[in-house]
N, C-alpha and C. Protein backbone atom coordinates (compact mmCIF):
# COMPACT_ATOMS: atom_id res chain seq x y z
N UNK A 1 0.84 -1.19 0.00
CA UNK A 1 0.00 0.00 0.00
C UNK A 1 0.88 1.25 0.00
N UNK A 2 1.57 1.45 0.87
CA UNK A 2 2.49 2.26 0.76
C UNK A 2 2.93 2.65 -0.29
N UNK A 3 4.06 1.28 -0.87
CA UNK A 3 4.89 1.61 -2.41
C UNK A 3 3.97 2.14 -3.45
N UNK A 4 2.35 1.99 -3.21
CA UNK A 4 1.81 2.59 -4.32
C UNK A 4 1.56 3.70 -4.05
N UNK A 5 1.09 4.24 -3.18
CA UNK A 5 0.94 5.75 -2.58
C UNK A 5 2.28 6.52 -3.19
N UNK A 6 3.44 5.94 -3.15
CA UNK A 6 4.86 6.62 -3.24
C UNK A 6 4.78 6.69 -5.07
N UNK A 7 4.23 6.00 -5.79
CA UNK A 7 4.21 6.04 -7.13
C UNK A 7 3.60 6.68 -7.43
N UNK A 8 2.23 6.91 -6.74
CA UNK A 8 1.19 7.71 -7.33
C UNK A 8 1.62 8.91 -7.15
N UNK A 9 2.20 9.50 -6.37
CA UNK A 9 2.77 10.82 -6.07
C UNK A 9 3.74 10.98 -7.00
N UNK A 10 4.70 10.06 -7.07
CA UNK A 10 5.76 10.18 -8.11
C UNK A 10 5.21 10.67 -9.39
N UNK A 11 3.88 9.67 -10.01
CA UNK A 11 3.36 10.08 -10.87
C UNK A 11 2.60 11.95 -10.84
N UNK A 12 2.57 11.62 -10.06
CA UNK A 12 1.66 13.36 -9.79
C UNK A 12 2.71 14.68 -10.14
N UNK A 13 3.88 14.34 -9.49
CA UNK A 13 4.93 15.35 -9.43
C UNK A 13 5.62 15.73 -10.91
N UNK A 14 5.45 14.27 -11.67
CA UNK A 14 6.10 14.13 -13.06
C UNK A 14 5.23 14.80 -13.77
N UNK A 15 3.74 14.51 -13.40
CA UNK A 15 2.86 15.07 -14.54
C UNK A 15 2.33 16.88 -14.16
N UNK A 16 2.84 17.37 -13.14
CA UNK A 16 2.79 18.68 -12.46
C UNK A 16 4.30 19.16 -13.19
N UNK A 17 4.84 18.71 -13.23
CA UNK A 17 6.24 19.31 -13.50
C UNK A 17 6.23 19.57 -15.34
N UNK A 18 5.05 18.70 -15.93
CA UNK A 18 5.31 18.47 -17.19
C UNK A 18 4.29 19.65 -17.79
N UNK A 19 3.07 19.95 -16.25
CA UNK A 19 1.94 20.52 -17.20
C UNK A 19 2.14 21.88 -16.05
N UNK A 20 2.48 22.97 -15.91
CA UNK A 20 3.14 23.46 -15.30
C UNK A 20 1.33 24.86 -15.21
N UNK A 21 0.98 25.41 -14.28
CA UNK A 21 -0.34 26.10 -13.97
C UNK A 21 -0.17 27.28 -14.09
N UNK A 22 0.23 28.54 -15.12
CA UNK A 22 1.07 29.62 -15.13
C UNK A 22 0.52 30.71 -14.13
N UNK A 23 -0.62 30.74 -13.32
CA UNK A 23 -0.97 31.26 -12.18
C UNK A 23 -0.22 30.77 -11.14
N UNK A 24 -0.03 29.72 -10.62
CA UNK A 24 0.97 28.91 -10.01
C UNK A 24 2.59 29.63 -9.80
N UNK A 25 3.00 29.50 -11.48
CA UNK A 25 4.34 29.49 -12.06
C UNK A 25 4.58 30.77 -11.68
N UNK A 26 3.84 31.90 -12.14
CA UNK A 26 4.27 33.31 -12.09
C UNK A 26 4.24 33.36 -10.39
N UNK A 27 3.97 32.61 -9.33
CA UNK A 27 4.49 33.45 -8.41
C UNK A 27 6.25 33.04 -7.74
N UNK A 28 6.86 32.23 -8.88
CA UNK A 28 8.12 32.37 -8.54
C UNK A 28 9.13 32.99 -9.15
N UNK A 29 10.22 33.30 -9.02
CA UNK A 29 10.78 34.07 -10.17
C UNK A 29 11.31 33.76 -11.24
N UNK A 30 11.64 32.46 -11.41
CA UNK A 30 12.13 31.93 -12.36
C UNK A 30 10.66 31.58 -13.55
N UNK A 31 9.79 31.57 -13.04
CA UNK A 31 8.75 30.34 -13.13
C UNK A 31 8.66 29.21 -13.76
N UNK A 32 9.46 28.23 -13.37
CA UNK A 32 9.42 26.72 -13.86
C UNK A 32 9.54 25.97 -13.06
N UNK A 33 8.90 26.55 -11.87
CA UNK A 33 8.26 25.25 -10.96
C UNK A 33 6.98 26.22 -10.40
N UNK A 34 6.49 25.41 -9.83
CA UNK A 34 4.53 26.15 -8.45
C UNK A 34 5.46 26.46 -7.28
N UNK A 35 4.78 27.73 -7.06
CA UNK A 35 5.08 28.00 -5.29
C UNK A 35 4.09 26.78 -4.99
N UNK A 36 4.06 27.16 -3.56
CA UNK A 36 3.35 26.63 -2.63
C UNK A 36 1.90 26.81 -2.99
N UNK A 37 1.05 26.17 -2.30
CA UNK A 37 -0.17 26.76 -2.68
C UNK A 37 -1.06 28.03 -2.56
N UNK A 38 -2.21 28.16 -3.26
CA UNK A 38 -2.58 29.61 -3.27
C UNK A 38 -3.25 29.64 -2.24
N UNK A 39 -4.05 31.21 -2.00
CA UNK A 39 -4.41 31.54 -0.98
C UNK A 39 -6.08 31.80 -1.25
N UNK A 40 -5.87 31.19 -2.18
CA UNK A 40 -8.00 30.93 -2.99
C UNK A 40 -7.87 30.06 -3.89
N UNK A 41 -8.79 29.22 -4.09
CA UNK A 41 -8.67 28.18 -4.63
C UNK A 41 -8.88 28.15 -6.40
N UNK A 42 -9.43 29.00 -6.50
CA UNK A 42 -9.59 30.08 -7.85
C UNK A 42 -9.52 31.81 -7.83
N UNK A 43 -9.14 32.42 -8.97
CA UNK A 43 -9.10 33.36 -8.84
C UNK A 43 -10.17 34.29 -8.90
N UNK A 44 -11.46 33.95 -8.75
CA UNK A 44 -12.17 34.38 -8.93
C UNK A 44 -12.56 35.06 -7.75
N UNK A 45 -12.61 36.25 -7.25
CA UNK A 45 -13.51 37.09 -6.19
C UNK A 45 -12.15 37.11 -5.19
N UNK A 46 -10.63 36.79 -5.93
CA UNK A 46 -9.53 36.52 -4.72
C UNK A 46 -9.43 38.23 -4.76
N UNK A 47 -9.46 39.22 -5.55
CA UNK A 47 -8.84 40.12 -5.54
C UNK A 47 -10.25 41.26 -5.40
N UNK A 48 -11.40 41.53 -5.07
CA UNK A 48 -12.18 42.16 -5.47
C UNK A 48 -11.98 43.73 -5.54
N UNK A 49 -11.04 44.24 -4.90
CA UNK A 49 -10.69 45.78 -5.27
C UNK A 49 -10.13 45.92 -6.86
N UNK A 50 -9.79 44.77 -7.57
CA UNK A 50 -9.62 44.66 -9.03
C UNK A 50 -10.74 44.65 -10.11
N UNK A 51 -11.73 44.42 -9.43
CA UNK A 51 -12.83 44.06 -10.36
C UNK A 51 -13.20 45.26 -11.12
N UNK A 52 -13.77 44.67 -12.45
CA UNK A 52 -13.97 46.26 -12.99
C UNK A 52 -15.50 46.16 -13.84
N UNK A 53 -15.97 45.12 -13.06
CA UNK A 53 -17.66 45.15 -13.11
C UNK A 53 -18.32 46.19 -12.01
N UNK A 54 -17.87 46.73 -11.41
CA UNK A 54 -18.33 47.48 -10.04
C UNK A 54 -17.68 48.83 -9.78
N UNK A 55 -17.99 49.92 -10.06
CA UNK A 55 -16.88 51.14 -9.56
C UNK A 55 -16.82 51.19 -8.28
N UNK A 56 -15.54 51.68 -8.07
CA UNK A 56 -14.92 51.74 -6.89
C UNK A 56 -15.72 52.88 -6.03
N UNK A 57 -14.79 52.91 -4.69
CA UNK A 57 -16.04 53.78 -3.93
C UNK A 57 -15.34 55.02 -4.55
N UNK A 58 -14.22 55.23 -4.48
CA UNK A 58 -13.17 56.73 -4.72
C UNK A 58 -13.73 57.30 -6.12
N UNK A 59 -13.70 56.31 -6.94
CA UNK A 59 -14.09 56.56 -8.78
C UNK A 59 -15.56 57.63 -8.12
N UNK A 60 -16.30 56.63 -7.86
CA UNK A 60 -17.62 57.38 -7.77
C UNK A 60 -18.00 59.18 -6.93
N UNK A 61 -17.02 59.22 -6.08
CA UNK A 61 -17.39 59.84 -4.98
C UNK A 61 -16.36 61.27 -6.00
N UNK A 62 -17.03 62.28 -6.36
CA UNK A 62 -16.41 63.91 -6.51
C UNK A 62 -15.51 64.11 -5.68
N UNK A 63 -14.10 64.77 -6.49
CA UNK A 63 -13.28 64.81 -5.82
C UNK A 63 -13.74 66.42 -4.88
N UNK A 64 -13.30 66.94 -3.96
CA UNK A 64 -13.77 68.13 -2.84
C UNK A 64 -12.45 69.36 -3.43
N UNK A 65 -13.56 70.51 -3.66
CA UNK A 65 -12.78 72.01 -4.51
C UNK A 65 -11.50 71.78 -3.76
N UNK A 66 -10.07 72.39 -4.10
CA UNK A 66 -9.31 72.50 -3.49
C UNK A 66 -8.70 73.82 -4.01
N UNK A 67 -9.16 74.92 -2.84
CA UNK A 67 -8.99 75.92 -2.72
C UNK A 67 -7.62 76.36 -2.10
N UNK A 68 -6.28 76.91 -2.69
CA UNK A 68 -5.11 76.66 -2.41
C UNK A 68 -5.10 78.34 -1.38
N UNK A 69 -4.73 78.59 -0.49
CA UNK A 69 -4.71 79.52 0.50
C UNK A 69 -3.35 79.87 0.56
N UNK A 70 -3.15 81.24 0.48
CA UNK A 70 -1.55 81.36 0.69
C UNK A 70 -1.81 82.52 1.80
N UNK A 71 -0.73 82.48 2.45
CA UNK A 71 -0.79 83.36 3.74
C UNK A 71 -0.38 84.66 3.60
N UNK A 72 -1.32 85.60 4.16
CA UNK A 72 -0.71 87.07 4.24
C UNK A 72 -0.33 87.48 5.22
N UNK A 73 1.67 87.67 5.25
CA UNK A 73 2.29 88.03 6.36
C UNK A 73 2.44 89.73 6.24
């Protein structure tokens, strides 16, 4: 049971190494191997201040007059 567990992994690592996940890849610097794993399991909704179905709160909100004051000495 074991020795097959150890193959199947073997197999896993060979066929990860061969088919390489370029979301994965790009977070190392070289990229030709996976970091570690991610921190969402898809990228979907990982980043939501990126989204650009939704304006932001800043986009929306008028920027306030900016009335420049210089001092009379």
């Amino acid at each position: 049971v074991f020795l097959k567990e150890v193959k199947e992994r073997e197999k896993l690592q060979q066929w990860k190494k061969q088919n390489l996940d370029p979301r994965n890849a790009s977070r190392t610097p070289s990229a030709s191997r996976e970091a570690g794993r991610l921190r969402y399991s898809s990228p979907v909704g990982a980043s939501p201040s990126r989204s650009l179905d939704h304006p932001r709160a800043l986009d929306s909100a008028p920027l306030p007059a900016r009335h420049h004051h210089v001092p009379s000495y």
